[in-house]
Protein backbone atom coordinates (compact mmCIF):
# COMPACT_ATOMS: atom_id res chain seq x y z
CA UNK A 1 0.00 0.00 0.00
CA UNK A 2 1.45 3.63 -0.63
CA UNK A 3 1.98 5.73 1.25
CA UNK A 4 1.50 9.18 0.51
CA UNK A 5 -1.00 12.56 0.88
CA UNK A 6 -1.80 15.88 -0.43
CA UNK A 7 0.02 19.01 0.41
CA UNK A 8 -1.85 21.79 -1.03
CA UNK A 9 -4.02 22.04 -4.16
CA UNK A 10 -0.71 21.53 -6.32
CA UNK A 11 1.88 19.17 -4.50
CA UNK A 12 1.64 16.07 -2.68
CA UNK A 13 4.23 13.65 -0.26
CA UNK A 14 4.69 10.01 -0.69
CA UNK A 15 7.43 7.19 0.92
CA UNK A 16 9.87 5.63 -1.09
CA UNK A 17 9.57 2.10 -1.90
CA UNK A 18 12.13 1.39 0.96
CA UNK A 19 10.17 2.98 3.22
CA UNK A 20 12.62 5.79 4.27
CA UNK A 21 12.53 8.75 2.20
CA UNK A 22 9.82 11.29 1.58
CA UNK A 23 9.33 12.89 -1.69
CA UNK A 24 7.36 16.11 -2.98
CA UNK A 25 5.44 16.41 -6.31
CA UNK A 26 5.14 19.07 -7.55
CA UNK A 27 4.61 20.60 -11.19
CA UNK A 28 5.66 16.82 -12.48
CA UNK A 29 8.97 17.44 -10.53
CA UNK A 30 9.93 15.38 -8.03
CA UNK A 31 12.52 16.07 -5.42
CA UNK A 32 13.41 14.66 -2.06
CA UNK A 33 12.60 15.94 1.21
CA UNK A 34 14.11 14.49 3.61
CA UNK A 35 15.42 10.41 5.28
CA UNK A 36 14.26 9.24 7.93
CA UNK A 37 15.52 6.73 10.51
CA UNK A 38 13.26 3.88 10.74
CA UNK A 39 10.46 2.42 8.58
CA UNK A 40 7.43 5.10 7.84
CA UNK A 41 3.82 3.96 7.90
CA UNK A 42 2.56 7.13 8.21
CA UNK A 43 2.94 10.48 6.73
CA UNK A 44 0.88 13.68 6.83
CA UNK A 45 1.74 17.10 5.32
CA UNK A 46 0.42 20.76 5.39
CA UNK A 47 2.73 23.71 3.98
CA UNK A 48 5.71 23.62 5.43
CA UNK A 49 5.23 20.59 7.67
CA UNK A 50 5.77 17.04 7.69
CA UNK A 51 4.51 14.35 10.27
CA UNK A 52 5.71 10.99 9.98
CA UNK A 53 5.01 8.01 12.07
CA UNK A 54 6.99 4.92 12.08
CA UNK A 55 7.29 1.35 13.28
CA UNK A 56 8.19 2.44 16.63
CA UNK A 57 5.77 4.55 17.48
CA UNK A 58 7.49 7.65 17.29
CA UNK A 59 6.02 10.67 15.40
CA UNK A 60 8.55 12.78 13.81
CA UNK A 61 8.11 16.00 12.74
CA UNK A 62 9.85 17.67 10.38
CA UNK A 63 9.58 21.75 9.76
CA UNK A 64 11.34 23.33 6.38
CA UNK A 65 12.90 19.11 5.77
CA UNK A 66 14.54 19.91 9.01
CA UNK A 67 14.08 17.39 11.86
CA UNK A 68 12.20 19.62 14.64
CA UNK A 69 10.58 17.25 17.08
CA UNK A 70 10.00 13.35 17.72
CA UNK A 71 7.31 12.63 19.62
CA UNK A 72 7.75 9.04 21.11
CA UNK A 73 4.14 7.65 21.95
CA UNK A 74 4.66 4.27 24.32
CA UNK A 75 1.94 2.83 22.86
CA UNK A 76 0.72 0.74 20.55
CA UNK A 77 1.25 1.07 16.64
CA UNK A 78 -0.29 4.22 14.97
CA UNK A 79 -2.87 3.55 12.48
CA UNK A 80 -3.55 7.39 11.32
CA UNK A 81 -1.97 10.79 11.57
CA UNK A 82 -3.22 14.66 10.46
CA UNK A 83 -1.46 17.72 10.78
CA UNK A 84 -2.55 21.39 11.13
CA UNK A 85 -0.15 24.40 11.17
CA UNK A 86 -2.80 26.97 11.69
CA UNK A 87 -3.68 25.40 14.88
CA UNK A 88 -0.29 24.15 15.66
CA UNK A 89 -1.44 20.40 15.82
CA UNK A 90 -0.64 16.85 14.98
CA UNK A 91 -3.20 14.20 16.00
CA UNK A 92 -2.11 10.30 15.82
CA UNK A 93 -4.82 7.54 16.03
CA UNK A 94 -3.50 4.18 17.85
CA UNK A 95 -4.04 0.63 17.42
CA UNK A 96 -5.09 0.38 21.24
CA UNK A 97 -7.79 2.79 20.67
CA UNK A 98 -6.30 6.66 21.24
CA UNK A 99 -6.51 9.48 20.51
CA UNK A 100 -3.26 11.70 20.79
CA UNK A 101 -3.27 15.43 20.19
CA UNK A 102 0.10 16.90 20.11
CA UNK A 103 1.45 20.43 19.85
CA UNK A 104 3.81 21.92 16.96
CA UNK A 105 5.16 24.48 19.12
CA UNK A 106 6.84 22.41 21.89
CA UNK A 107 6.47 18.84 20.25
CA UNK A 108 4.97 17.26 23.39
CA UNK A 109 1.56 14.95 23.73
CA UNK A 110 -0.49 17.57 25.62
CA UNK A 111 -4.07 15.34 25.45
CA UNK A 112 -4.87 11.81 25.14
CA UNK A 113 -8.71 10.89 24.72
CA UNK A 114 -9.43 7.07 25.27
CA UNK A 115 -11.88 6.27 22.31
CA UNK A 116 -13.27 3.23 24.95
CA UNK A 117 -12.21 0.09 22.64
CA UNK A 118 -13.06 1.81 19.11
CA UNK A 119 -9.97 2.02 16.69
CA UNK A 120 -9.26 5.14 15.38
CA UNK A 121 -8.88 4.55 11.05
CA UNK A 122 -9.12 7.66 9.57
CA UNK A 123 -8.43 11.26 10.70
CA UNK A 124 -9.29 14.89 9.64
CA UNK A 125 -8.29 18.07 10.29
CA UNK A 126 -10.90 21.09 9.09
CA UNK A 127 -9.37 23.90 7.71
CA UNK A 128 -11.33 26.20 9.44
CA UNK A 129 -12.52 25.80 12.67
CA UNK A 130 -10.07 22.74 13.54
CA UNK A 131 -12.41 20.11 13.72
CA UNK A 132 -11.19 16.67 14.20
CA UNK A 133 -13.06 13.76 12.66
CA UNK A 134 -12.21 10.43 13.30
CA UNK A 135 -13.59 7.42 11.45
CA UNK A 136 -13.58 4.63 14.13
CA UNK A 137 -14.34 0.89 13.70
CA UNK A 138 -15.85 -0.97 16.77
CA UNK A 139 -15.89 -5.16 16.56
CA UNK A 140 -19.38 -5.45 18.82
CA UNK A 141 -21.32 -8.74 19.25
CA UNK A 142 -19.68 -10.14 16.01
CA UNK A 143 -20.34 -7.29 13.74
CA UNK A 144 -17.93 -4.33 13.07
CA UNK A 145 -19.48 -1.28 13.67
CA UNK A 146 -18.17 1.73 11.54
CA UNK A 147 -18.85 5.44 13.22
CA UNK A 148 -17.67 9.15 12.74
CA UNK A 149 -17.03 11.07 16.05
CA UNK A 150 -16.14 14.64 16.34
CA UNK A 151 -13.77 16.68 18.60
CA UNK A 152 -12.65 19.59 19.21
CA UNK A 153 -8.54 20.70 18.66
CA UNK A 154 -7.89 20.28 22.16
CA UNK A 155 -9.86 16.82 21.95
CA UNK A 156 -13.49 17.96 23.58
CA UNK A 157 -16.18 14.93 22.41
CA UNK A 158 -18.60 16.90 20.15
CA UNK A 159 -21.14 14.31 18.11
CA UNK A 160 -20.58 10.70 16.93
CA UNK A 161 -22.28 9.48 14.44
CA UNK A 162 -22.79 5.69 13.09
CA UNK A 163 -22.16 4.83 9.26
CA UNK A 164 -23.42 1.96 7.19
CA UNK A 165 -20.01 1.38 5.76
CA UNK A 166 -16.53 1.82 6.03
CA UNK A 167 -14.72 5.00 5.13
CA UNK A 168 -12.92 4.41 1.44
CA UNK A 169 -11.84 8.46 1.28
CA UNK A 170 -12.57 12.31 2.69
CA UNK A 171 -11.26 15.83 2.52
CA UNK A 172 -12.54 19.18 4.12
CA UNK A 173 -12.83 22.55 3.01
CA UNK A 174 -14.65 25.85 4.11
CA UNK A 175 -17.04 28.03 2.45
CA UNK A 176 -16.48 31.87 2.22
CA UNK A 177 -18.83 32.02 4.87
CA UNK A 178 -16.25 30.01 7.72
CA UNK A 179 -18.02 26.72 7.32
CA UNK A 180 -16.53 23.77 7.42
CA UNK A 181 -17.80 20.76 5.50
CA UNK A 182 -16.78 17.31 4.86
CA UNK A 183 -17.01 15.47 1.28
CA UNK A 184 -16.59 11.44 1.91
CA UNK A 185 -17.28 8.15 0.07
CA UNK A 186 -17.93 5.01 1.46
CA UNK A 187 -16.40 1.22 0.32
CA UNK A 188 -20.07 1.36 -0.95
CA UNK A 189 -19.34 3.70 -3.88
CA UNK A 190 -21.50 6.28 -1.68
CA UNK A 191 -20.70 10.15 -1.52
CA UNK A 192 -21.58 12.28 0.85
CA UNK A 193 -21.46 15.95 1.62
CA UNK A 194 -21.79 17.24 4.83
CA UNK A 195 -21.42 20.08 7.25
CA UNK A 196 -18.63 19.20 9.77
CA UNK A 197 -20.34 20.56 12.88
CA UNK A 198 -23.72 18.69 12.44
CA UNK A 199 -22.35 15.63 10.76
């Protein structure tokens, strides 16, 4: 599976084959960013910075290709990662079932929020009001149960929400207005458009 995401509307990140080097696209040219240490299985850009995650369950992150904080977690292998630079925030979902919301400014976990046996899948940052969705899968009586919940930057439970299927893929953007919405489609070929807030 690659490994890669969208920085900006004209450049995006992806790992190398050997799982150690992050690239930038951009205008068909491709150039290195930066190597790191151990094996990457996560990676999440915006402008200027990089998160990566790896096999040990330390979140790097990298500011200008430059090497500005690692973050280790003592905890169970991260499954998802998002980064904001507005709001000076990195979020990493674990296997175990957390939440972790660190801080771009000193590079330290400053909230954890136990997501009570659900694993965290997918994560999203809004661009303007810093909403965090999660898409969380829950293995209940036999049958997986596939939800959206909703927090706040500093990781404040705002609205959960159950879905029919699993998340396939999702972006946000905001209206001239401030308003944040979500677009997402389902393993179902299903699309949806929705404002964050009210899910």
């Amino acid at each position: 599976k690659a490994i890669c995401c969208f920085n900006g509307i004209d450049s995006f990140d992806f790992v190398s084959e050997n799982l150690h080097e992050v690239y930038r696209v951009c205008k068909n040219k491709k150039k290195l960013q930066f190597k790191h240490r151990s094996e990457i299985t996560n990676l999440a850009s915006e402008k200027n910075w990089t998160a990566v995650a790896d096999r040990d369950s330390i979140v790097s992150l990298y500011l200008d290709k430059k090497l500005k904080f690692t973050i280790p977690l003592f905890s169970s292998s991260i499954k998802c990662l998002a980064i904001n630079s507005t709001y000076h925030t990195v979020i990493c979902g674990t296997r175990d079932g957390f939440l972790l919301f660190g801080s771009l400014n000193s590079g330290i976990v400053r909230r954890t929020v136990n997501l009570c046996n659900m694993r965290p899948m997918q994560l999203l940052i809004t661009p303007s009001w810093g909403f965090v969705a999660v898409y969380v899968s829950e293995l209940c009586k036999g049958e997986l149960i596939h939800a959206i919940k909703l927090f706040t930057v500093n990781g404040d439970f705002i609205n959960s929400k159950i879905i029919n299927h699993p998340v396939y893929s999702w972006t946000a953007f905001s209206t001239v207005h401030g308003f944040d919405y979500i677009i997402m489609t389902d393993t179902n070929n299903d699309c949806f458009l929705f404002e964050a807030f009210y899910l």
